[in-house]
N, C-alpha and C. Protein backbone atom coordinates (compact mmCIF):
# COMPACT_ATOMS: atom_id res chain seq x y z
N UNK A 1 -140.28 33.24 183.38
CA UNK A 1 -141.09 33.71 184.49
C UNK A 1 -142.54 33.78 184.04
N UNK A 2 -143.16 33.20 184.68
CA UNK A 2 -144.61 33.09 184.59
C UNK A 2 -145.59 34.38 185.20
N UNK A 3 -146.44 34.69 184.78
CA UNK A 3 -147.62 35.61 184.70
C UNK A 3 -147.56 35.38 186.44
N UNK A 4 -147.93 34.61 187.11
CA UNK A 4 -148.54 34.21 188.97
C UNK A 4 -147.23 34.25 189.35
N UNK A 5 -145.85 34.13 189.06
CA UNK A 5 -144.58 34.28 189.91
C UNK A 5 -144.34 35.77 190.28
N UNK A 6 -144.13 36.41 191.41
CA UNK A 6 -143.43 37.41 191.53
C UNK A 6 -142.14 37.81 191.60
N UNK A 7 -141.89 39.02 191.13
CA UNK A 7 -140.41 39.54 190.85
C UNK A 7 -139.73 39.88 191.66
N UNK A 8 -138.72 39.17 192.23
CA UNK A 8 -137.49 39.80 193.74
C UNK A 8 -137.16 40.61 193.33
N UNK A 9 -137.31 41.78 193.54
CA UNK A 9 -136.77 43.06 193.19
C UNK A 9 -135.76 43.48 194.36
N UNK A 10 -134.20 43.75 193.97
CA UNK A 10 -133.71 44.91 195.09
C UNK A 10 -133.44 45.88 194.64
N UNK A 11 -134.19 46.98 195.95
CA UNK A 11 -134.15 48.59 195.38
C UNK A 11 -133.28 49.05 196.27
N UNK A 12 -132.67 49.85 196.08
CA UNK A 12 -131.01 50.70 196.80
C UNK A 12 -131.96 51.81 196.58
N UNK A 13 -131.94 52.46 197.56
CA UNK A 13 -132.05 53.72 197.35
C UNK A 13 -132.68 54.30 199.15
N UNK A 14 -131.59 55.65 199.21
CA UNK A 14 -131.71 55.91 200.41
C UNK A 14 -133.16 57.34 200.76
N UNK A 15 -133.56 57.36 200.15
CA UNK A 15 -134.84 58.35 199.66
C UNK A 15 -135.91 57.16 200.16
N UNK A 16 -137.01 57.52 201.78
CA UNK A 16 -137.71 56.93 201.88
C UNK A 16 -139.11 57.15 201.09
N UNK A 17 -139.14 58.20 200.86
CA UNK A 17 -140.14 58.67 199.70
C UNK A 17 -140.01 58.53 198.30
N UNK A 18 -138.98 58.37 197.89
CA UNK A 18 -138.45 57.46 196.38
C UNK A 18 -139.08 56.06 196.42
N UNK A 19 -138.79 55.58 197.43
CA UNK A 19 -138.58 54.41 197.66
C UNK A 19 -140.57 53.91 197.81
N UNK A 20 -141.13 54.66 198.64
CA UNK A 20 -143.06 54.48 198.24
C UNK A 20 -143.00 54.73 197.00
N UNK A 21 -142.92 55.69 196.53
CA UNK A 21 -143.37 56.01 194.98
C UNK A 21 -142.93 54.73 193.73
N UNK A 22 -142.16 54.50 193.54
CA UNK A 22 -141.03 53.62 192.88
C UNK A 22 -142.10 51.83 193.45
N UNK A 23 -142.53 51.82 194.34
CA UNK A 23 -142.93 50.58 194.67
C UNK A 23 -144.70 50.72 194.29
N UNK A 24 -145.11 51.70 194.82
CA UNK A 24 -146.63 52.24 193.91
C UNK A 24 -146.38 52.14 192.43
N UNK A 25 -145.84 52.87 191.94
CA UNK A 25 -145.12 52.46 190.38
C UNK A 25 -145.32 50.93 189.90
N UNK A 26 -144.28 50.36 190.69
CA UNK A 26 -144.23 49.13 189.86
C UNK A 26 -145.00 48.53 190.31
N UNK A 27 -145.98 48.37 191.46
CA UNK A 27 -147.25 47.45 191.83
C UNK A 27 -148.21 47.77 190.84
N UNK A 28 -148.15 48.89 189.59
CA UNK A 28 -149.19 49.10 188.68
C UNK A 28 -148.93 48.03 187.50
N UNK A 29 -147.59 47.72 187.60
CA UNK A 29 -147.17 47.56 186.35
C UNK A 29 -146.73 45.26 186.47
N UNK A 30 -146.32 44.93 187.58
CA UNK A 30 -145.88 43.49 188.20
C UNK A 30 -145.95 43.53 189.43
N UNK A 31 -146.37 42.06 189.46
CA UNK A 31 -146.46 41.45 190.93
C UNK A 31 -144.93 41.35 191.13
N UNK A 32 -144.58 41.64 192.32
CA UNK A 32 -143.31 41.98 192.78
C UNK A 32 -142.86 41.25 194.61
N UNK A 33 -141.67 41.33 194.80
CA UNK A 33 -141.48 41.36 196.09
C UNK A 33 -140.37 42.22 196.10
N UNK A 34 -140.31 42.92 197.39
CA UNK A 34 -138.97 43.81 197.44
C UNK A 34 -138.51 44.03 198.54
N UNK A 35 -137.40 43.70 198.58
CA UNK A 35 -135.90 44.18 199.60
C UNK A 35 -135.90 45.69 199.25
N UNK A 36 -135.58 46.44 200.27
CA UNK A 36 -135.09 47.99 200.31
C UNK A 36 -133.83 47.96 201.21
N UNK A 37 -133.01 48.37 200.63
CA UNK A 37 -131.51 48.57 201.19
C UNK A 37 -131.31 50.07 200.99
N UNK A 38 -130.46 50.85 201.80
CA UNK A 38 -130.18 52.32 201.80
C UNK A 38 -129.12 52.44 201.74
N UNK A 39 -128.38 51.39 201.37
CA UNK A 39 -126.75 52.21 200.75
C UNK A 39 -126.39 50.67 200.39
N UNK A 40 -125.02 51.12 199.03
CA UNK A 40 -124.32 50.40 198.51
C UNK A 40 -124.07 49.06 199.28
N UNK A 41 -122.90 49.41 200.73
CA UNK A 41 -122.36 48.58 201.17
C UNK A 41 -123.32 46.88 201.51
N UNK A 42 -124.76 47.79 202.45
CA UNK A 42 -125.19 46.39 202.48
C UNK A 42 -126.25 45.32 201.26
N UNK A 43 -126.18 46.29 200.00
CA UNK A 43 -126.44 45.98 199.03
C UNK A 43 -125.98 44.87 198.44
N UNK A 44 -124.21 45.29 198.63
CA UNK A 44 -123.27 44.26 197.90
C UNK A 44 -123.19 43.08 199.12
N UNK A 45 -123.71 43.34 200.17
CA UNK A 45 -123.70 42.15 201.55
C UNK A 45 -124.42 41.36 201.01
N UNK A 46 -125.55 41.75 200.79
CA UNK A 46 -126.84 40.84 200.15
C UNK A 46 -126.82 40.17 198.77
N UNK A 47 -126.01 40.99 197.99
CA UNK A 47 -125.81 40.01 196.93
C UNK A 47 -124.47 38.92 196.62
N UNK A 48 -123.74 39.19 197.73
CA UNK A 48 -123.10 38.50 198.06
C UNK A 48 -123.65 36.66 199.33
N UNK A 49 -124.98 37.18 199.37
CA UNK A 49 -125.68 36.30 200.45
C UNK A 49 -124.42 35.77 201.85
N UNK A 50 -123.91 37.06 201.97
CA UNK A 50 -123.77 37.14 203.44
C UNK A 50 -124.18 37.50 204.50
N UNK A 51 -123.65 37.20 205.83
CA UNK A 51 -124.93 37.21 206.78
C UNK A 51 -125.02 39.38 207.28
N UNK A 52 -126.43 39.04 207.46
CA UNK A 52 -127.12 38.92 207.33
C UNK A 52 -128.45 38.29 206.19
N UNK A 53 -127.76 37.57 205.34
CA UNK A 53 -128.57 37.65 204.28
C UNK A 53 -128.26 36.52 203.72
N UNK A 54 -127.52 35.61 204.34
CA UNK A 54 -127.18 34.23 203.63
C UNK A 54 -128.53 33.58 204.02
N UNK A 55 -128.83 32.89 202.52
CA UNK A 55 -129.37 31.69 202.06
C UNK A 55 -130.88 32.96 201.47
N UNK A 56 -130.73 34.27 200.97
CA UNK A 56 -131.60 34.84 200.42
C UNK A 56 -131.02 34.43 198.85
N UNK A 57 -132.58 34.28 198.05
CA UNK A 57 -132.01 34.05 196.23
C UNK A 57 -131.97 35.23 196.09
N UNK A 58 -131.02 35.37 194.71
CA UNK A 58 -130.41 36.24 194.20
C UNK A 58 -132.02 37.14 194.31
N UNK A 59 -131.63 38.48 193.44
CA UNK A 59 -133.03 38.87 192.96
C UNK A 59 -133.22 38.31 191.46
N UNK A 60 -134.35 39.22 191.02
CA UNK A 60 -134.61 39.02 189.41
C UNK A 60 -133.90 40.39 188.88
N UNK A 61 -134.65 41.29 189.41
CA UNK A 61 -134.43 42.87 189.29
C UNK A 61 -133.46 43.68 190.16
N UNK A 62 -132.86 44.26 190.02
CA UNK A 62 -131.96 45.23 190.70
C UNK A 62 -132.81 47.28 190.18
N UNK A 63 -133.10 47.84 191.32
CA UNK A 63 -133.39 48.89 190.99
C UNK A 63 -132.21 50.05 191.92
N UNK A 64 -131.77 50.54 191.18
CA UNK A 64 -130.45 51.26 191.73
C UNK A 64 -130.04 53.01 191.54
N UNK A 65 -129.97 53.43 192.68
CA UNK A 65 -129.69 54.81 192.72
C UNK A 65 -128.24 55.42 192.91
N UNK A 66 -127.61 56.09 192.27
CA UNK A 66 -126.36 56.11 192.19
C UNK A 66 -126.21 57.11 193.26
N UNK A 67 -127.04 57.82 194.04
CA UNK A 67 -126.12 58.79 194.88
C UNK A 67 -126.71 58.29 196.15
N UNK A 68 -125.82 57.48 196.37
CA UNK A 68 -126.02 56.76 198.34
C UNK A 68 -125.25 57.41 199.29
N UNK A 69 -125.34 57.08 200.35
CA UNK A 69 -124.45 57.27 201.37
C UNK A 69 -122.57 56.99 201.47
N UNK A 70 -122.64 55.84 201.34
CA UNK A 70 -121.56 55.55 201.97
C UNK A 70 -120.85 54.52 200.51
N UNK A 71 -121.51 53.86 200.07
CA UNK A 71 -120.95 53.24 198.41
C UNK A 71 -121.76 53.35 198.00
N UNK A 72 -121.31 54.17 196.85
CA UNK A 72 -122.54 54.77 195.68
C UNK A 72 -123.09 53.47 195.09
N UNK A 73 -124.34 54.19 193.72
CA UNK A 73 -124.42 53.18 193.21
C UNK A 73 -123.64 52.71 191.85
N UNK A 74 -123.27 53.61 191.67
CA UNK A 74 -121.86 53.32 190.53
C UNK A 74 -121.24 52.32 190.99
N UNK A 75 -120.58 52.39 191.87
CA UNK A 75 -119.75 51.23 192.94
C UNK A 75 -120.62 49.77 193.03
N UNK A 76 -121.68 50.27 193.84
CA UNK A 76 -122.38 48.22 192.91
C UNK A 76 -122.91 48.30 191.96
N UNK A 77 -122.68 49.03 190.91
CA UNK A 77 -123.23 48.65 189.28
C UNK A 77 -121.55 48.04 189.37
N UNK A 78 -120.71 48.69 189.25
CA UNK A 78 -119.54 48.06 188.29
C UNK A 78 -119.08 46.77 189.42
N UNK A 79 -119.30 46.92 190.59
CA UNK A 79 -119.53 45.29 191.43
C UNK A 79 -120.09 43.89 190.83
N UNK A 80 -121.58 44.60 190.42
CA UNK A 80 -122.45 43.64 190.08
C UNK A 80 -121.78 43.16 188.54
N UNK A 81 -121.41 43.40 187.46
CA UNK A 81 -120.87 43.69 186.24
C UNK A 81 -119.38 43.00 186.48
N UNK A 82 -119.20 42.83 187.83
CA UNK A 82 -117.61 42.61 187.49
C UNK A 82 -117.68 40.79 188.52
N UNK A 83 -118.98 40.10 188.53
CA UNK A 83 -119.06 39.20 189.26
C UNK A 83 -119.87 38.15 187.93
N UNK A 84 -119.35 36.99 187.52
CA UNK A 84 -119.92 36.25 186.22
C UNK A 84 -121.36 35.69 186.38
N UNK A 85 -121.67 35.61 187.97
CA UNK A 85 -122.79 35.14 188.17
C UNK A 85 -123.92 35.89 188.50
N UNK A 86 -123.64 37.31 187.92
CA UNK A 86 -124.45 38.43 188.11
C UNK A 86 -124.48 39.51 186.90
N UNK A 87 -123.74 38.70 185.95
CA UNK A 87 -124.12 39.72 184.69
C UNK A 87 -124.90 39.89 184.05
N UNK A 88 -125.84 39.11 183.91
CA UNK A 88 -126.84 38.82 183.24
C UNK A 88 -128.12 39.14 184.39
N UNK A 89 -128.04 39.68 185.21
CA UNK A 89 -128.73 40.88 186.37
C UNK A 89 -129.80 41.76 185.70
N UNK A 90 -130.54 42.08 185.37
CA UNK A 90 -131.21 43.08 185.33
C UNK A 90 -130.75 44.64 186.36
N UNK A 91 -130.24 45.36 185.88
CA UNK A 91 -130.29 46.34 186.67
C UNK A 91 -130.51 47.37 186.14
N UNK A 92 -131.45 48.38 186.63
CA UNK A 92 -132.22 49.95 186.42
C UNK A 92 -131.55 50.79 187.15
N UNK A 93 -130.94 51.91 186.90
CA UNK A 93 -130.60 53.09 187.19
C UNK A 93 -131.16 54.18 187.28
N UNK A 94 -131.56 54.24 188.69
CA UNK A 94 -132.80 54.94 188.69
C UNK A 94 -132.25 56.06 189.78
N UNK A 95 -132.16 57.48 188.56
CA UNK A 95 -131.49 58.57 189.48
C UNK A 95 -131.51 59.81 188.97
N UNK A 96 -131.31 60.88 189.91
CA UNK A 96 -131.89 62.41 189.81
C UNK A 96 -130.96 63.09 188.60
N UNK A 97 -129.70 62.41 188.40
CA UNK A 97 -128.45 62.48 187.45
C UNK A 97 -128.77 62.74 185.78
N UNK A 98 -128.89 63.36 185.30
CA UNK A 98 -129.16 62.51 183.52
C UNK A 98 -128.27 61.78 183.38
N UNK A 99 -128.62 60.96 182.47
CA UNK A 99 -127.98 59.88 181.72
C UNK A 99 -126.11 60.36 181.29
N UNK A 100 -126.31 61.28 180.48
CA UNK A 100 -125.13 62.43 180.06
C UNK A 100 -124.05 62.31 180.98
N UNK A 101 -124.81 62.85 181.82
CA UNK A 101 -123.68 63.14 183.46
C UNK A 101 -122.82 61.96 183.58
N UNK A 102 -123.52 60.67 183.27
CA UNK A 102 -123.24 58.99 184.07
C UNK A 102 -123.02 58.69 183.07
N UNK A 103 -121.90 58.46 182.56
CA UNK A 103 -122.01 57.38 181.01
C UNK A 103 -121.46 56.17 181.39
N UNK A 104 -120.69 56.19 182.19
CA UNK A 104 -120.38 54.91 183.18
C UNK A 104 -121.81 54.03 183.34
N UNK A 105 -122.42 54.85 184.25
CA UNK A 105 -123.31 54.36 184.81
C UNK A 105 -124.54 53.31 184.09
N UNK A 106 -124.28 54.71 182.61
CA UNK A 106 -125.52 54.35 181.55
C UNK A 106 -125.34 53.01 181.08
N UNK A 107 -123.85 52.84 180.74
CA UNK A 107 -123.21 51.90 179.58
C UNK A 107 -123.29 50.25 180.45
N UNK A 108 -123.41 50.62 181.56
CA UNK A 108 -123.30 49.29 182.42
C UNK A 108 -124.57 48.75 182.48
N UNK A 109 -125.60 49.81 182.86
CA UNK A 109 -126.95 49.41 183.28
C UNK A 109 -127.72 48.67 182.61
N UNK A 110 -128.89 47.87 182.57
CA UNK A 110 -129.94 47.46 181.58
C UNK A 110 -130.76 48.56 181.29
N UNK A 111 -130.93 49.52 182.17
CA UNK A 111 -131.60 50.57 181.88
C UNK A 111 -131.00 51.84 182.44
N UNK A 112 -131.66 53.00 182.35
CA UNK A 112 -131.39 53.96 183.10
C UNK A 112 -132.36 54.88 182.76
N UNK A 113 -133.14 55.53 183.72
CA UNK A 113 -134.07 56.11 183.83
C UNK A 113 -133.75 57.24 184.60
N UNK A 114 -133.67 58.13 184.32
CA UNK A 114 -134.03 59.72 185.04
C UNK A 114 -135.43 59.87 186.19
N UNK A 115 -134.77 60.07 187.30
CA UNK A 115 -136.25 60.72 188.45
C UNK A 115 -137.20 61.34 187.99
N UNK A 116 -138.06 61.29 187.60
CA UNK A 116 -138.98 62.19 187.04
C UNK A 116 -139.41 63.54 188.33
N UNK A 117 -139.39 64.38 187.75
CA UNK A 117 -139.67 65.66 188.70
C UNK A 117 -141.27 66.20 188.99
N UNK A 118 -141.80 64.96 188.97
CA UNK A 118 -143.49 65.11 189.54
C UNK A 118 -144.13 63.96 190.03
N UNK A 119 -145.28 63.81 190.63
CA UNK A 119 -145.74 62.41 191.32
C UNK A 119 -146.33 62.00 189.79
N UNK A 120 -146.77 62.36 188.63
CA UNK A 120 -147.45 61.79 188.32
C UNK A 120 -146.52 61.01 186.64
N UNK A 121 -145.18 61.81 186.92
CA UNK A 121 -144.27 61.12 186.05
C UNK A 121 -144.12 60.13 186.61
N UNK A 122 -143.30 60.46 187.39
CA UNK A 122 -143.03 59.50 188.23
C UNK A 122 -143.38 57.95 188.69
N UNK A 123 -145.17 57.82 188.56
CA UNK A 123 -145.95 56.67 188.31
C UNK A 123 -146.01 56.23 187.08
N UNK A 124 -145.20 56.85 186.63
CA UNK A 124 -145.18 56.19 185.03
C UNK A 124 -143.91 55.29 185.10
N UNK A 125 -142.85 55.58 186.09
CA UNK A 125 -141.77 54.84 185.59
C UNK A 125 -141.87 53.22 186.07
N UNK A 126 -143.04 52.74 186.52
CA UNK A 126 -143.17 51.36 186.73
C UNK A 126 -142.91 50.49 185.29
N UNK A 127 -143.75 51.17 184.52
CA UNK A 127 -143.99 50.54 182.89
C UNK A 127 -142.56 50.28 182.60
N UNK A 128 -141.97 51.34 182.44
CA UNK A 128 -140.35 51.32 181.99
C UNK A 128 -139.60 50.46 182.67
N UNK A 129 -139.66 50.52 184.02
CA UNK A 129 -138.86 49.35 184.31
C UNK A 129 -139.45 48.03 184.22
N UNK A 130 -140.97 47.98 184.11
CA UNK A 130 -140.90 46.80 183.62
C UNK A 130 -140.77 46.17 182.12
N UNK A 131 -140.65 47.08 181.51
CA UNK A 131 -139.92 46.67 179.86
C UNK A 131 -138.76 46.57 179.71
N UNK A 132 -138.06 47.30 180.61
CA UNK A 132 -136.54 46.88 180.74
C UNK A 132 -136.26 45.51 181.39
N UNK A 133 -137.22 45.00 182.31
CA UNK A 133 -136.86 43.91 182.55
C UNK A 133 -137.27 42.74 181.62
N UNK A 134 -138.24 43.05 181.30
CA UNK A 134 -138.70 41.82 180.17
C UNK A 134 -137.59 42.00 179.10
N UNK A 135 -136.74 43.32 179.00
CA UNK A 135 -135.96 42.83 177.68
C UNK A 135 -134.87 42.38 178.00
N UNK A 136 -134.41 42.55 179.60
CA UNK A 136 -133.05 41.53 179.80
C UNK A 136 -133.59 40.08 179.70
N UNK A 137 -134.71 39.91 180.02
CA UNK A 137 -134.75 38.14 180.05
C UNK A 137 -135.07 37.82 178.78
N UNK A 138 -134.70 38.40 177.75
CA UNK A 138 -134.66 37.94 176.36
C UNK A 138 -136.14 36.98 175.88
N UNK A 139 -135.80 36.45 174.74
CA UNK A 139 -137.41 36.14 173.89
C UNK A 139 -137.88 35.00 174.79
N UNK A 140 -136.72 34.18 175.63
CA UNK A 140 -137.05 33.00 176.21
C UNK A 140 -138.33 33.49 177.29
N UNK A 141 -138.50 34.39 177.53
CA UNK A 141 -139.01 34.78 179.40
C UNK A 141 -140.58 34.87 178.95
């Protein structure tokens, strides 16, 4: 991925105010594009590129909150993990949970990051996820 390409990012997460912050974040850190989905189910629609969503490319990034509505995000982490053409996914776990709590969650993820409990942590976690993503795409990227 080149410096001028932007990053398909999909973010799950049903927090419309997570969801500004988290995108202020990473506009500090990569040029980006982003899908926002609010629960599991039509998450796994989309990465499945069904319709609604057939003939969308995969993403690059997956940014993922484990406490949704209706299918958590545990449920499409071990989805995404259990499909061959999606293991090699980038995905961030990005949730109010510690790490501790989720070891599931942790052990699956490329990353996992804790909510930070202020606006101005919080703008910090762009950096992090974008080092987590540069380290799934290995030395080649």
């Amino acid at each position: 991925m080149t410096a001028d390409q932007r990053v398909r990012v999909l973010i799950v997460e049903d927090n419309p105010a997570d969801v500004y912050i988290t995108r202020l974040a990473l506009a500090k850190e990569m040029k980006f594009e982003a899908i926002v989905l609010d629960d599991g189910a039509p998450a796994i629609t989309y990465l499945k590129a069904e319709p609604p969503y057939e003939g969308t490319p995969t993403p690059d990034l997956v940014i993922l909150d484990l406490n949704l509505k209706t299918v958590d995000g545990l449920e499409v982490l071990r989805w995404i993990r259990a499909k061959p053409n999606l293991l090699q996914l980038p995905v961030v776990v990005l949730s109010s949970f510690p790490p501790d709590a989720q070891h599931d969650a942790a052990a699956q993820a490329s990353c996992y990051i804790q909510k930070p409990g202020n606006l101005d942590e919080y703008m910090r976690i762009g950096r992090a996820i974008r080092r987590c993503f540069e380290e799934a795409q290995g030395p080649s990227a």
